[in-house]
C-alpha atoms as a PDB file:
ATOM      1  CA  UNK A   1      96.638 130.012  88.684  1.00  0.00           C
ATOM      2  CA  UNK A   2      95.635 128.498  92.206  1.00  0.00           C
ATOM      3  CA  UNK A   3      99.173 127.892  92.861  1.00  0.00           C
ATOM      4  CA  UNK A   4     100.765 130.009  95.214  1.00  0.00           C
ATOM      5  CA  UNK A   5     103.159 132.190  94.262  1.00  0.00           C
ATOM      6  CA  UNK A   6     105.700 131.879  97.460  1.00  0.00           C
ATOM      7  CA  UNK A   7     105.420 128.020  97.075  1.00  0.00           C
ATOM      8  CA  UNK A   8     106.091 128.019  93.652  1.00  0.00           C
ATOM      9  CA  UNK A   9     109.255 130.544  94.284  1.00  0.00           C
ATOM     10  CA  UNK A  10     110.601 128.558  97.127  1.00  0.00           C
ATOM     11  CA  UNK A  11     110.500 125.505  95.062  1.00  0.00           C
ATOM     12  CA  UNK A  12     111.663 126.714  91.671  1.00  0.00           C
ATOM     13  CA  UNK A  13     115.063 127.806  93.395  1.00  0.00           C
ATOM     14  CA  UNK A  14     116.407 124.202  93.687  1.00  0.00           C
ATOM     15  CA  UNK A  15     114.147 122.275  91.563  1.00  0.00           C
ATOM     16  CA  UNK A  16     115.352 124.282  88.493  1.00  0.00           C
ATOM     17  CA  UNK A  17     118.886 123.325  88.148  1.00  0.00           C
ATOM     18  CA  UNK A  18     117.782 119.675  89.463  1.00  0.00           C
ATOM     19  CA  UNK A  19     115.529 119.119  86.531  1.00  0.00           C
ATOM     20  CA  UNK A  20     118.612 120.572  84.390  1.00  0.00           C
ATOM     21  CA  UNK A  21     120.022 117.481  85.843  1.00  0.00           C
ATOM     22  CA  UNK A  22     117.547 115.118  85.080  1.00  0.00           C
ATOM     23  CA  UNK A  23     117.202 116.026  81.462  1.00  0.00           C
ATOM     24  CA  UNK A  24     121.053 115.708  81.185  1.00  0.00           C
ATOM     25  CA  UNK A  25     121.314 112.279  82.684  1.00  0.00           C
ATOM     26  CA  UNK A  26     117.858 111.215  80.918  1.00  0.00           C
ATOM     27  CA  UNK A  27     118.971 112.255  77.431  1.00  0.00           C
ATOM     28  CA  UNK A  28     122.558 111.067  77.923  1.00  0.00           C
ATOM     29  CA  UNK A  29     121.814 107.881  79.778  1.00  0.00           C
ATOM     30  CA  UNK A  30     118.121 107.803  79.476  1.00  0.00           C
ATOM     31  CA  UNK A  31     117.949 106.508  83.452  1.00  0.00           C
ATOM     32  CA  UNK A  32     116.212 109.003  85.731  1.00  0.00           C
ATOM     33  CA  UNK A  33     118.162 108.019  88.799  1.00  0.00           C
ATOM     34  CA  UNK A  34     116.288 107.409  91.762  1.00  0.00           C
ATOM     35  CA  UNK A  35     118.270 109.879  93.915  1.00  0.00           C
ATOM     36  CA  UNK A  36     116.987 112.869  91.604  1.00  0.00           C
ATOM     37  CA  UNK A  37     113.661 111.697  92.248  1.00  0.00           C
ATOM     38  CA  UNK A  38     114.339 111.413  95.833  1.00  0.00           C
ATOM     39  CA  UNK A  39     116.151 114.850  95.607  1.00  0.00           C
ATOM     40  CA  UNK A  40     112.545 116.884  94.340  1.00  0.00           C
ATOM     41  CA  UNK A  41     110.671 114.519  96.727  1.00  0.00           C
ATOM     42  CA  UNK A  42     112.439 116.537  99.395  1.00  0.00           C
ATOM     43  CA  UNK A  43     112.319 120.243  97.788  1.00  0.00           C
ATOM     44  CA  UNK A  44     108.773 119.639  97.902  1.00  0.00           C
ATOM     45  CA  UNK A  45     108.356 117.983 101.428  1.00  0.00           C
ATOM     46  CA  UNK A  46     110.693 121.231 102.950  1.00  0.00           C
ATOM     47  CA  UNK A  47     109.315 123.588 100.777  1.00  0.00           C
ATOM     48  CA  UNK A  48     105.513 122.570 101.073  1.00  0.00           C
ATOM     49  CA  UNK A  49     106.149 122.754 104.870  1.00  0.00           C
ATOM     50  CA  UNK A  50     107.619 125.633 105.305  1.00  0.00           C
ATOM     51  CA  UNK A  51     104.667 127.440 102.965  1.00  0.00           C
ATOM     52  CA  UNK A  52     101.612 125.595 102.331  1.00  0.00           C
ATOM     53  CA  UNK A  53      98.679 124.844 105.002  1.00  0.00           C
ATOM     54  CA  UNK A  54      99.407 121.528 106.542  1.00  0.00           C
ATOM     55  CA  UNK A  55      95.700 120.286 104.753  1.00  0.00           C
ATOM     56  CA  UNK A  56      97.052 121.683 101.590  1.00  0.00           C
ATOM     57  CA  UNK A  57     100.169 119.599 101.852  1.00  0.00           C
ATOM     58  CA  UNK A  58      98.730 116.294 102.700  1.00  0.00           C
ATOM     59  CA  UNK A  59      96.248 116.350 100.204  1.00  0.00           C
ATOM     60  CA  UNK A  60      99.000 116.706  97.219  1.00  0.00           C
ATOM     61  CA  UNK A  61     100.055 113.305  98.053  1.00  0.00           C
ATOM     62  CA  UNK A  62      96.447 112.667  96.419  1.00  0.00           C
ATOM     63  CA  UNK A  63      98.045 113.864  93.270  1.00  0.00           C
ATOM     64  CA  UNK A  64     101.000 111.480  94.051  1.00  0.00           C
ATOM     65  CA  UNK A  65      98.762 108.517  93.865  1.00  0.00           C
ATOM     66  CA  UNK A  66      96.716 109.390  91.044  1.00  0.00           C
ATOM     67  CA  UNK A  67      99.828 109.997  88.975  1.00  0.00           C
ATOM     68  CA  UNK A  68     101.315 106.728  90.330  1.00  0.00           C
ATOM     69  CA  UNK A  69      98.249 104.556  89.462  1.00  0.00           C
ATOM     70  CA  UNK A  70      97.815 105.688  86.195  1.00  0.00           C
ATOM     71  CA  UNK A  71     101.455 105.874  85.099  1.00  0.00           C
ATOM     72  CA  UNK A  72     101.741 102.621  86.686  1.00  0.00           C
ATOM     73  CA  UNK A  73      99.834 101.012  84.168  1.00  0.00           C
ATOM     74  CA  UNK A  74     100.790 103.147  81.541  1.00  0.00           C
ATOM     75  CA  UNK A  75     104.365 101.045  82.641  1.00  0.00           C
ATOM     76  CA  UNK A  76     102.720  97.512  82.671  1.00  0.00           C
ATOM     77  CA  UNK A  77     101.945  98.048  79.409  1.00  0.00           C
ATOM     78  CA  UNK A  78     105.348  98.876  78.309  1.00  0.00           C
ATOM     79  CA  UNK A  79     104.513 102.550  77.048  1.00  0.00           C
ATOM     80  CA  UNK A  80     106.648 104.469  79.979  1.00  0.00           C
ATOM     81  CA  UNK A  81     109.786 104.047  81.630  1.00  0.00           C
ATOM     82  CA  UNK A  82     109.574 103.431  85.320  1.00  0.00           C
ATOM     83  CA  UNK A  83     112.174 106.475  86.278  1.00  0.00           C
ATOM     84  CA  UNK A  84     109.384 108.244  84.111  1.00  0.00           C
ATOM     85  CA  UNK A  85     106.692 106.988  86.500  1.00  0.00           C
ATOM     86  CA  UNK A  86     108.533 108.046  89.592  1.00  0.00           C
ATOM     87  CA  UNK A  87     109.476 111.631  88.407  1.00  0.00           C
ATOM     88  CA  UNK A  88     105.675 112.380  87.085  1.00  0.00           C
ATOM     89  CA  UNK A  89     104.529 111.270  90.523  1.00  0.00           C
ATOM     90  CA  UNK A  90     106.898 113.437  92.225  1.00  0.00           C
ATOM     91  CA  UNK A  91     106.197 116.506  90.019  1.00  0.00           C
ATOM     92  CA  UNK A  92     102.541 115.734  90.830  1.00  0.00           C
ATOM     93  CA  UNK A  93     102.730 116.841  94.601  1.00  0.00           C
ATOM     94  CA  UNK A  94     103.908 120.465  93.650  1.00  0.00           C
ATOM     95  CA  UNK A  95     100.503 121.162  91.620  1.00  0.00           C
ATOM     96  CA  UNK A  96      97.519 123.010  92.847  1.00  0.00           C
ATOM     97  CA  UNK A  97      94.331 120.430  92.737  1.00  0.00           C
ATOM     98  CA  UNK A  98      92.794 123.314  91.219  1.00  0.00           C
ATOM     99  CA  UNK A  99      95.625 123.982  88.527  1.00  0.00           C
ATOM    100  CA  UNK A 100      95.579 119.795  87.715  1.00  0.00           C
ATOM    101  CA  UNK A 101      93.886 120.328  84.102  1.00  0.00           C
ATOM    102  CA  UNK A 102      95.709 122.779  83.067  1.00  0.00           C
ATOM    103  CA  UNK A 103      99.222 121.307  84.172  1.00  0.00           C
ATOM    104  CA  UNK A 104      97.708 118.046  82.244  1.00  0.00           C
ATOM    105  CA  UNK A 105      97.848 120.682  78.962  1.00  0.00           C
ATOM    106  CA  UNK A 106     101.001 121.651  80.061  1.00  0.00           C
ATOM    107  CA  UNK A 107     102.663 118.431  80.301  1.00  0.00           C
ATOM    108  CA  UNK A 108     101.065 116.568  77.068  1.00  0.00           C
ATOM    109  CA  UNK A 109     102.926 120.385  75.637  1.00  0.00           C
ATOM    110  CA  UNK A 110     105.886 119.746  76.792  1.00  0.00           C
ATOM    111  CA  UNK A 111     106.101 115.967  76.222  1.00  0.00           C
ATOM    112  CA  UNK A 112     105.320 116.941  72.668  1.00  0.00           C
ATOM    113  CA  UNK A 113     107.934 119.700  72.399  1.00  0.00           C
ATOM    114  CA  UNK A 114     110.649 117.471  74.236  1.00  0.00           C
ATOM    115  CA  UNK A 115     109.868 114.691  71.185  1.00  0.00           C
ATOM    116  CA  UNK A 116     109.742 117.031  68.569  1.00  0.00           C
ATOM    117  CA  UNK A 117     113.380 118.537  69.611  1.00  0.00           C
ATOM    118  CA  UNK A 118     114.647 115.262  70.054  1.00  0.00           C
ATOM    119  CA  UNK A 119     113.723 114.180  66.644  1.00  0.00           C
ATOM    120  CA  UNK A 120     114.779 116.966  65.101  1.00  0.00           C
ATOM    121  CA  UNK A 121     118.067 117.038  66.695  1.00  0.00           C
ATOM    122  CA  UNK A 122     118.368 113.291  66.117  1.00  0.00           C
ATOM    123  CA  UNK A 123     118.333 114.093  62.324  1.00  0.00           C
ATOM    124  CA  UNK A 124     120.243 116.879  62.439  1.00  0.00           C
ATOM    125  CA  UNK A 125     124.054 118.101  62.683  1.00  0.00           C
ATOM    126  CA  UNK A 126     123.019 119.266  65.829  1.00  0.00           C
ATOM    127  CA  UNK A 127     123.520 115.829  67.006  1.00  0.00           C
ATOM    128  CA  UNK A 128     127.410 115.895  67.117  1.00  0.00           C
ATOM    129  CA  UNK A 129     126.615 118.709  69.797  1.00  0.00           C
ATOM    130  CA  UNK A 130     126.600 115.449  71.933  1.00  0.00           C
ATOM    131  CA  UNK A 131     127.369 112.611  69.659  1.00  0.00           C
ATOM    132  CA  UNK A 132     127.332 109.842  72.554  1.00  0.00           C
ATOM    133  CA  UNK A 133     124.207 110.557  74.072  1.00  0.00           C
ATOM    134  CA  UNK A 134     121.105 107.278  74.369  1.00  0.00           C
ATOM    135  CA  UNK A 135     118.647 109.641  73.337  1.00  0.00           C
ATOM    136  CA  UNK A 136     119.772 109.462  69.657  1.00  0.00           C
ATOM    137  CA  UNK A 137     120.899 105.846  69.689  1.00  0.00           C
ATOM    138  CA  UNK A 138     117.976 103.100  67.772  1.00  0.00           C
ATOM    139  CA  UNK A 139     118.648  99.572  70.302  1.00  0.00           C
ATOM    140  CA  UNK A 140     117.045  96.161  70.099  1.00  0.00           C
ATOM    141  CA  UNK A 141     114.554  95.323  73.041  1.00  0.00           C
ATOM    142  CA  UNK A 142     116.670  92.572  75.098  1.00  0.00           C
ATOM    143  CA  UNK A 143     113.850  91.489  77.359  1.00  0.00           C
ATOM    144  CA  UNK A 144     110.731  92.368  78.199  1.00  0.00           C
ATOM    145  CA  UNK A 145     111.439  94.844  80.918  1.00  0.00           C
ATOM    146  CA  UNK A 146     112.221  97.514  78.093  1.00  0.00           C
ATOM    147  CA  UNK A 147     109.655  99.738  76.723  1.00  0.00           C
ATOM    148  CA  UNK A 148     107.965  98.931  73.749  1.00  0.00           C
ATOM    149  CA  UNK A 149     109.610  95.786  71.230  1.00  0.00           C
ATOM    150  CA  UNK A 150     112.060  95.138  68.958  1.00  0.00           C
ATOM    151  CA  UNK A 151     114.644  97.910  67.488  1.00  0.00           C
ATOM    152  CA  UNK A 152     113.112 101.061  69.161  1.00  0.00           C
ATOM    153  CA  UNK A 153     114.647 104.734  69.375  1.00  0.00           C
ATOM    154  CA  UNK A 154     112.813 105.573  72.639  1.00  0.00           C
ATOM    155  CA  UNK A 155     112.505 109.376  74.038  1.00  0.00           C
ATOM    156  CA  UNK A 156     113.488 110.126  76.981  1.00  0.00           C
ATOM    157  CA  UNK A 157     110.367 111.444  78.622  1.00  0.00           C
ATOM    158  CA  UNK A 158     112.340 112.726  81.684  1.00  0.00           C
ATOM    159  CA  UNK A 159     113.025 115.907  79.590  1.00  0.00           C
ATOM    160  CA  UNK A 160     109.143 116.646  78.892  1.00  0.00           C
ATOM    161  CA  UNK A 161     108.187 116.068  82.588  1.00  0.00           C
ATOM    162  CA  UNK A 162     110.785 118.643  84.231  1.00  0.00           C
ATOM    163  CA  UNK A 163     110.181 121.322  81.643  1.00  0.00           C
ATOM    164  CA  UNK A 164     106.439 120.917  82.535  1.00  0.00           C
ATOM    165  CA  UNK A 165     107.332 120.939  86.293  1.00  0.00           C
ATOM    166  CA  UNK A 166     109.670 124.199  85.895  1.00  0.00           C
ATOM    167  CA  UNK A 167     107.090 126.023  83.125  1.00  0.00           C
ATOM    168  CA  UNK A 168     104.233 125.615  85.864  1.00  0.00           C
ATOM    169  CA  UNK A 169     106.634 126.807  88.602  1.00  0.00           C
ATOM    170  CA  UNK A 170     107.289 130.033  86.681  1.00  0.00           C
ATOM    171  CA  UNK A 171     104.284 130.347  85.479  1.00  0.00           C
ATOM    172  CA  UNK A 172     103.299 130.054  89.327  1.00  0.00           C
ATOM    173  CA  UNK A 173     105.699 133.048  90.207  1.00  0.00           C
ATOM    174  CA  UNK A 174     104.363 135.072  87.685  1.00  0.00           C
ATOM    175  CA  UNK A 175     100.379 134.362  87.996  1.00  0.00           C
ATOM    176  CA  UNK A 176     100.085 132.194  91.416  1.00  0.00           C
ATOM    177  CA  UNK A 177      98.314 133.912  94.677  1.00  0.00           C
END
């Protein structure tokens, strides 16, 4: 991994328990607030300043954008949420350019785990663990601002994206320079 491994330290510390957060209040309200989003923004603004070359750092806002744009449309199209959007853009600055197609494997991984659990929970007795959460509930489409039409059991993709952005931090720890 191109990562480094002091980066990827310094920004696991508070970016763990935050995605923790974000996969609690996606799966239980399925709304990735803006503030969390705002919260890693920063880990990675200190924590990139404090340890990655100042050329280094500006050019993972590249990342940002690329993210963004494609994301974006992904959300025009009514296939993402927009708190999803936000948080993959954000979780985009903390990768390596030359770690970008492997944390693309990691992340379509994780998305698929995240779906898979939250099926399987949805149809299991492991779903009074948290009976009231959105992530299990079907709901009509109200408008066209929701993702996707009609009734629709959406997963919260919140949940895929931080375990992505924690597995590569780890995995950064472990394997980074």
């Amino acid at each position: 991994m191109q990562v480094s491994s002091t980066f990827a330290l310094w920004a696991l510390i508070p970016a763990l328990p935050l995605c923790v957060f974000i996969f609690w209040m996606d799966m239980k309200h399925k709304k990735i607030s803006n503030l969390s989003v705002w919260a890693l923004f920063a880990i990675f603004v200190v924590v990139g300043l404090a340890t990655l070359p100042i050329m280094e750092f500006v050019w993972r806002f590249a990342n940002y954008a690329v993210v963004f744009a494609v994301l974006l449309l992904m959300w025009m199209a009514r296939q993402v949420g927009a708190g999803d959007v936000k948080m993959a853009a954000v979780a985009a600055l903390f990768v390596h350019k030359g770690d970008a197609s492997y944390m693309l494997i990691l992340t379509f991984g994780s998305i698929i785990v995240a779906v898979l659990a939250t099926l399987i929970i949805r149809a299991t007795p492991l779903r009074k663990l948290a009976p009231d959460w959105a992530a299990w509930k079907l709901k009509a489409s109200e408008n066209d601002i929701n993702v996707g039409k009609g009734d629709q059991m959406t997963i919260p993709m919140g949940t895929g994206i931080g375990l992505a952005l924690c597995t590569y931090l780890v995995l950064g720890v472990l394997y980074g320079q």
